[in-house]
C-alpha atoms as a PDB file:
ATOM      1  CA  UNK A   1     -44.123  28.441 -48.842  1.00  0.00           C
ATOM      2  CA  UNK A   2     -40.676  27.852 -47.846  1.00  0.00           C
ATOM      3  CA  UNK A   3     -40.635  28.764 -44.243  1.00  0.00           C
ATOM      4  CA  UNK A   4     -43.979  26.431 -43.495  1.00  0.00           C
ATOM      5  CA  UNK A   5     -41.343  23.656 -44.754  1.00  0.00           C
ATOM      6  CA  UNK A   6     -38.917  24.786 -42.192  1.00  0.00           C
ATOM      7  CA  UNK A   7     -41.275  24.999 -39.362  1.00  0.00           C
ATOM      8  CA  UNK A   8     -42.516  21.619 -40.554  1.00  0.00           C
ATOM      9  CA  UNK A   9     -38.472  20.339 -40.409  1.00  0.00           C
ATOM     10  CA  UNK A  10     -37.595  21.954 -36.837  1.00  0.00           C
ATOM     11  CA  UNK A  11     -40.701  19.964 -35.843  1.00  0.00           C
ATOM     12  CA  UNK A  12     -39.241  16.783 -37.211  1.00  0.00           C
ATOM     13  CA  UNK A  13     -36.217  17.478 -35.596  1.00  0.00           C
ATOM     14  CA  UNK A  14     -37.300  18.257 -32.154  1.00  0.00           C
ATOM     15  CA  UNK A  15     -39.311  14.982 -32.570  1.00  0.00           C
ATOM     16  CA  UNK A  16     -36.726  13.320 -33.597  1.00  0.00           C
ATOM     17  CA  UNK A  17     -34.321  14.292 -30.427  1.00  0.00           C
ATOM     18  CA  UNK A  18     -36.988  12.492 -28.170  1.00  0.00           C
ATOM     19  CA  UNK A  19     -36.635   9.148 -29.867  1.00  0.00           C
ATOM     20  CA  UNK A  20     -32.734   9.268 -31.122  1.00  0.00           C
ATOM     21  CA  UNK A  21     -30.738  10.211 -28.158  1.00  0.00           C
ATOM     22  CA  UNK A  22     -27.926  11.134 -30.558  1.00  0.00           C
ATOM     23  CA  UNK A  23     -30.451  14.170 -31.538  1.00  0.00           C
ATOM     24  CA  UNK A  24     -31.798  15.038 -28.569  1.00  0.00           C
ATOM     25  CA  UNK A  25     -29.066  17.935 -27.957  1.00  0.00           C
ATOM     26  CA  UNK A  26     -29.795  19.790 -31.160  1.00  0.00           C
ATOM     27  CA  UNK A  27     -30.993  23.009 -30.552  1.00  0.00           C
ATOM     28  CA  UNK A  28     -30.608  24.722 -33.931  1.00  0.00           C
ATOM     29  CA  UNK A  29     -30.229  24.455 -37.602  1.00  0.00           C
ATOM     30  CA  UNK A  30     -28.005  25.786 -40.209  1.00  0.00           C
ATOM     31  CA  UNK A  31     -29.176  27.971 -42.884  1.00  0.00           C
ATOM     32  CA  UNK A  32     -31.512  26.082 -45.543  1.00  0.00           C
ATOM     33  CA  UNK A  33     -30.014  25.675 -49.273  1.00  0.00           C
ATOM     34  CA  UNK A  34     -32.437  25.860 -51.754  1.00  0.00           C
ATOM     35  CA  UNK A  35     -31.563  24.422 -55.147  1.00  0.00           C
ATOM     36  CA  UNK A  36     -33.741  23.757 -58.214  1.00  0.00           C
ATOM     37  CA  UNK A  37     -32.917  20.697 -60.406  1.00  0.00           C
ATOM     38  CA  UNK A  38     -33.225  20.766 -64.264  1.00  0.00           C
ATOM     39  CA  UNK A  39     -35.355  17.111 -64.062  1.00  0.00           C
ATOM     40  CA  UNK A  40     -34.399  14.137 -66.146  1.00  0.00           C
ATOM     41  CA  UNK A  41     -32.819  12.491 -63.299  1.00  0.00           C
ATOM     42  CA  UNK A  42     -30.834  15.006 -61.812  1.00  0.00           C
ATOM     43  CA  UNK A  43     -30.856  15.073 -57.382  1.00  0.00           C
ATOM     44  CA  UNK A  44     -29.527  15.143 -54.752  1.00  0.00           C
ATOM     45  CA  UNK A  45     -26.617  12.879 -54.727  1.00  0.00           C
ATOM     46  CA  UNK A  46     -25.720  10.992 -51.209  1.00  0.00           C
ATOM     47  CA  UNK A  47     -22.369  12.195 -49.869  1.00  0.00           C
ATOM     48  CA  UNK A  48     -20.777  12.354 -46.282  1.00  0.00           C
ATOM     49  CA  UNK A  49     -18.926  16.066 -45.930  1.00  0.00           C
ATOM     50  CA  UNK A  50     -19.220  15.383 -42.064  1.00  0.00           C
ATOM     51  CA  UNK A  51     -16.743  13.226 -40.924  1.00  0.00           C
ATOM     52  CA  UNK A  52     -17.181  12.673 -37.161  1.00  0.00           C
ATOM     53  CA  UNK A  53     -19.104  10.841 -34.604  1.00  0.00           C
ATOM     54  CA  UNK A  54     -21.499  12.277 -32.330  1.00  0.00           C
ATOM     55  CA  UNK A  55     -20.682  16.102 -32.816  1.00  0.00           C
ATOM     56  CA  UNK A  56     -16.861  14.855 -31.674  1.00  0.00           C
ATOM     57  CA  UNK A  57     -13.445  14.819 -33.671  1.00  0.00           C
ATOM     58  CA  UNK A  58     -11.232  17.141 -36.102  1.00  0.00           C
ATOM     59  CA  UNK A  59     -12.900  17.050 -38.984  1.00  0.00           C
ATOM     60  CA  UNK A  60     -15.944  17.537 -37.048  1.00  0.00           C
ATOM     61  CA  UNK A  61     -18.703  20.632 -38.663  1.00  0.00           C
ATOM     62  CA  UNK A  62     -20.916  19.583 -36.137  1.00  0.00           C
ATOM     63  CA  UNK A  63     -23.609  18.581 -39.032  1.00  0.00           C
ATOM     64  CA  UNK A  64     -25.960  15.643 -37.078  1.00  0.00           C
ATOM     65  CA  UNK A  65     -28.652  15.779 -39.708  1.00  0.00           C
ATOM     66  CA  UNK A  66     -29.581  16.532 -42.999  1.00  0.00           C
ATOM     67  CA  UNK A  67     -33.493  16.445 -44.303  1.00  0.00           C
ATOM     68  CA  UNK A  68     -34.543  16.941 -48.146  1.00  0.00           C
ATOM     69  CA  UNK A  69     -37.812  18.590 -49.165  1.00  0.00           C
ATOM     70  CA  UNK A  70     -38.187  18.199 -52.612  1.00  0.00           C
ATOM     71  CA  UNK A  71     -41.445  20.554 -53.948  1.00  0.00           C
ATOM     72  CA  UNK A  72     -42.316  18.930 -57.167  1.00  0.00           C
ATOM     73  CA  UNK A  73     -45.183  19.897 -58.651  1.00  0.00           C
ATOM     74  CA  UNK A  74     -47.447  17.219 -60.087  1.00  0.00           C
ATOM     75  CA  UNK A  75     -46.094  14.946 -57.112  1.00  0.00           C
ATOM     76  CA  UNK A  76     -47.295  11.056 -57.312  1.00  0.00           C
ATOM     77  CA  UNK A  77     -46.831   8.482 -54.649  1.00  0.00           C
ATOM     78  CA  UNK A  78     -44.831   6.194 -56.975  1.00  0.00           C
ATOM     79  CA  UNK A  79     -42.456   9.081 -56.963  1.00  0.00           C
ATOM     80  CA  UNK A  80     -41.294   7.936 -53.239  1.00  0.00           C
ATOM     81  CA  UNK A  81     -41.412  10.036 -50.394  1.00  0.00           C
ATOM     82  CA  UNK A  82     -44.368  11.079 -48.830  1.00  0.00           C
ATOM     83  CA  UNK A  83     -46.609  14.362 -49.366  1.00  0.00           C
ATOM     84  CA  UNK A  84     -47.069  16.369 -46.490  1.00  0.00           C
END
């Protein structure tokens, strides 16, 4: 199942690159981290460990973009995001 997501995020990517020009050079991705939350609110938590502009500077890891696939099961549109 996991590599369908991955073919379904290089997609979004490359589609990406046509309408952000900032994303239009990226030609590959890093490896995918997979981690399982224990529910009752635990996620992802929003966090910059990037801290560059445009692929440029000294603290630069060259990170442009990062997408979350979350594969609950039981999934419900007033659970945000959107099923694919």
């Amino acid at each position: 199942m996991l590599p369908t997501y991955m073919q379904h995020v290089d997609t979004l990517v490359s589609e990406l690159g046509v309408l952000i020009p900032e994303l239009n050079n990226v030609s590959n991705r890093s490896k995918a981290m997979l981690t399982c939350y224990p529910g009752h609110g635990a996620r992802y938590v929003k966090h910059t460990d990037n801290h560059c502009r445009l692929g440029k500077g000294g603290h630069c890891n060259g990170r442009r973009l990062t997408t979350l696939i979350y594969l609950n099961e039981g999934w419900e549109k007033k659970d945000g995001g959107q099923k694919i």
